[in-house]
Protein backbone atom coordinates (compact mmCIF):
# COMPACT_ATOMS: atom_id res chain seq x y z
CA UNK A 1 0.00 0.00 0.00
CA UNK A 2 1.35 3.45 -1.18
CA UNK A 3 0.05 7.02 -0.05
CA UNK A 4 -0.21 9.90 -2.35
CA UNK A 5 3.39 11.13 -1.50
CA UNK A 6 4.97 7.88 -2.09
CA UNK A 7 4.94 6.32 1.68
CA UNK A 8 4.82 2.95 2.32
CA UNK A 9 3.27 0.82 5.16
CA UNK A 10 5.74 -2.01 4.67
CA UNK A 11 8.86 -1.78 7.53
CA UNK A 12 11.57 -2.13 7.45
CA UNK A 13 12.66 1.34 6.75
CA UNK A 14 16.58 2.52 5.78
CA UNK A 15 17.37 6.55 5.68
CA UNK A 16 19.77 7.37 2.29
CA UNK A 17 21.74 9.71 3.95
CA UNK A 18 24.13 9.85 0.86
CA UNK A 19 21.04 10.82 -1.20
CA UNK A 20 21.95 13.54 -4.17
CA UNK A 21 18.85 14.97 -4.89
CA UNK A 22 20.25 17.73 -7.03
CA UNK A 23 18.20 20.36 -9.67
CA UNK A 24 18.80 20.75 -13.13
CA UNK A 25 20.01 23.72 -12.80
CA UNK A 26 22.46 21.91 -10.48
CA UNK A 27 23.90 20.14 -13.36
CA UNK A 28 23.39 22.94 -16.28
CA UNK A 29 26.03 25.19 -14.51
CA UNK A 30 28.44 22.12 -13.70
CA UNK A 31 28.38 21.76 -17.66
CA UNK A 32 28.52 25.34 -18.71
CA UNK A 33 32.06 25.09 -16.36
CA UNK A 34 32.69 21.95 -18.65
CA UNK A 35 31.88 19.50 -15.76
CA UNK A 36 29.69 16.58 -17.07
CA UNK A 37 31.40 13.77 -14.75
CA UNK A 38 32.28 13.21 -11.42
CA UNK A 39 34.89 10.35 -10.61
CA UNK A 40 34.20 9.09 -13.78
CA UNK A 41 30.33 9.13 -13.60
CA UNK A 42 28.26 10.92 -15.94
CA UNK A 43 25.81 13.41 -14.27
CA UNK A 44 21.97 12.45 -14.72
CA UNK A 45 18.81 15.00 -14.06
CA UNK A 46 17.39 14.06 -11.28
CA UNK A 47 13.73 14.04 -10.54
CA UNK A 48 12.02 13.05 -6.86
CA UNK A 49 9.57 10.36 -8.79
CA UNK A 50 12.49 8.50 -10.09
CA UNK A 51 14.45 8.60 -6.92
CA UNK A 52 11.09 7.38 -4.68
CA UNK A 53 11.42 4.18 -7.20
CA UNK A 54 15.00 3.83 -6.51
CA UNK A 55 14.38 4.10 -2.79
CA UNK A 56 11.58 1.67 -3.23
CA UNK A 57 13.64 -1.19 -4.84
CA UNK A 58 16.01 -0.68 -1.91
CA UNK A 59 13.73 -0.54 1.10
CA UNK A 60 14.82 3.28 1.91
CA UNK A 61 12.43 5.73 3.86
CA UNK A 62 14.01 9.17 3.49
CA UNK A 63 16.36 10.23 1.52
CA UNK A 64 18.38 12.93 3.18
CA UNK A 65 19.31 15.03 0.12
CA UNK A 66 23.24 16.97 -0.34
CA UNK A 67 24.59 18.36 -3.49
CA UNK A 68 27.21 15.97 -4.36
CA UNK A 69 30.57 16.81 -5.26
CA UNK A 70 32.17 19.19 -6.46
CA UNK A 71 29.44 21.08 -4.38
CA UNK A 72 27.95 24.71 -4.95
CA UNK A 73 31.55 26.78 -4.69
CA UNK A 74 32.14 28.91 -7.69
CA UNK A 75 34.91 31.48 -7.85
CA UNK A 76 32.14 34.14 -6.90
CA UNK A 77 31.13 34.29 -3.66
CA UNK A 78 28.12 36.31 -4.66
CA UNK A 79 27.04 33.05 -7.62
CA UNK A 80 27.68 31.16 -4.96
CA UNK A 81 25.70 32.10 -2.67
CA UNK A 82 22.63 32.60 -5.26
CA UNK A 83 23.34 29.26 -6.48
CA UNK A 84 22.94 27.57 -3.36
CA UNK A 85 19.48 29.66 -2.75
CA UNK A 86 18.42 28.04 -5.70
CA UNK A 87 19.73 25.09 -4.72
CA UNK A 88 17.62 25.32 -1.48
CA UNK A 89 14.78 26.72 -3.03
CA UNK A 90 13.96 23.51 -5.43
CA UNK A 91 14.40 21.61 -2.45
CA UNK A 92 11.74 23.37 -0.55
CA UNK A 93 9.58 22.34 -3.34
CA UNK A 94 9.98 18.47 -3.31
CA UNK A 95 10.16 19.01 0.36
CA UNK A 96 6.69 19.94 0.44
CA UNK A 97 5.80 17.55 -2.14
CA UNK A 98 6.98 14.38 -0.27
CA UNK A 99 7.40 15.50 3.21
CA UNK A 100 7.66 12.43 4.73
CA UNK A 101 9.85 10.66 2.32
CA UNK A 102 12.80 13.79 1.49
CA UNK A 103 14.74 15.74 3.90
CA UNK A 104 18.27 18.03 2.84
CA UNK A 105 20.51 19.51 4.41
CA UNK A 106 20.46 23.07 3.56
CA UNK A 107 23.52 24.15 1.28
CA UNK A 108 25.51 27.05 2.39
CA UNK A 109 28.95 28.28 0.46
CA UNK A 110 32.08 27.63 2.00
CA UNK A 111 33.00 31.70 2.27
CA UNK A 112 31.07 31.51 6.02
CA UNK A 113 29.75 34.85 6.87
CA UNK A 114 28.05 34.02 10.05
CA UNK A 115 25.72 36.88 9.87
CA UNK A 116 24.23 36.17 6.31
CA UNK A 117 23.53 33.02 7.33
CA UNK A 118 21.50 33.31 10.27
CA UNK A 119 19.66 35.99 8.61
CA UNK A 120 18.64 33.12 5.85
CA UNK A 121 18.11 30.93 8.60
């Protein structure tokens, strides 16, 4: 049995907390810098529908979504920082979509300025 957002009523239950639930636009800026692998991998779109059958096949719960490497750190901190709103931002959608089968971690640039992020907080 399968709710509207994808949960299931069969246990047992695993958390992917190596899950890369990343945008397009994740990937369209990678290739615009010439990126279209990583370790060897070539980058796919990814969409929360086809991850929930992924995590279905493998008895996963929540997927605790990251960007995966190289991450969200251009040479800008300013693109940077707007990258990783939008980062956050799709998130928040598919968030809301399937609450109880996504979480993230929200992505912040590695230029820390304490006070911006609170404020975003």
């Amino acid at each position: 049995m399968t709710t509207k957002d994808g949960d299931s009523t069969r246990q047992p239950y695993r958390v992917d907390a190596h899950h890369h639930g990343s945008p397009k636009l994740y990937f369209e800026a990678l290739e615009r810098l010439g990126k279209t692998t990583i370790f060897g991998v070539t980058l796919l779109d990814w969409l929360p529908e086809t991850h929930l059958e992924v995590m279905g096949k493998n008895k996963m719960g929540v997927g605790m979504a990251s960007i995966p490497t190289p991450g969200i750190q251009f040479k800008s901190d300013a693109l940077s920082r707007d990258f990783a709103r939008q980062c956050n931002g799709y998130r928040g959608f598919y968030l809301g979509e399937y609450p109880n089968r996504f979480s993230a971690f929200a992505e912040r640039t590695v230029h820390l300025d304490t006070v911006r992020t609170y404020k975003v907080i």
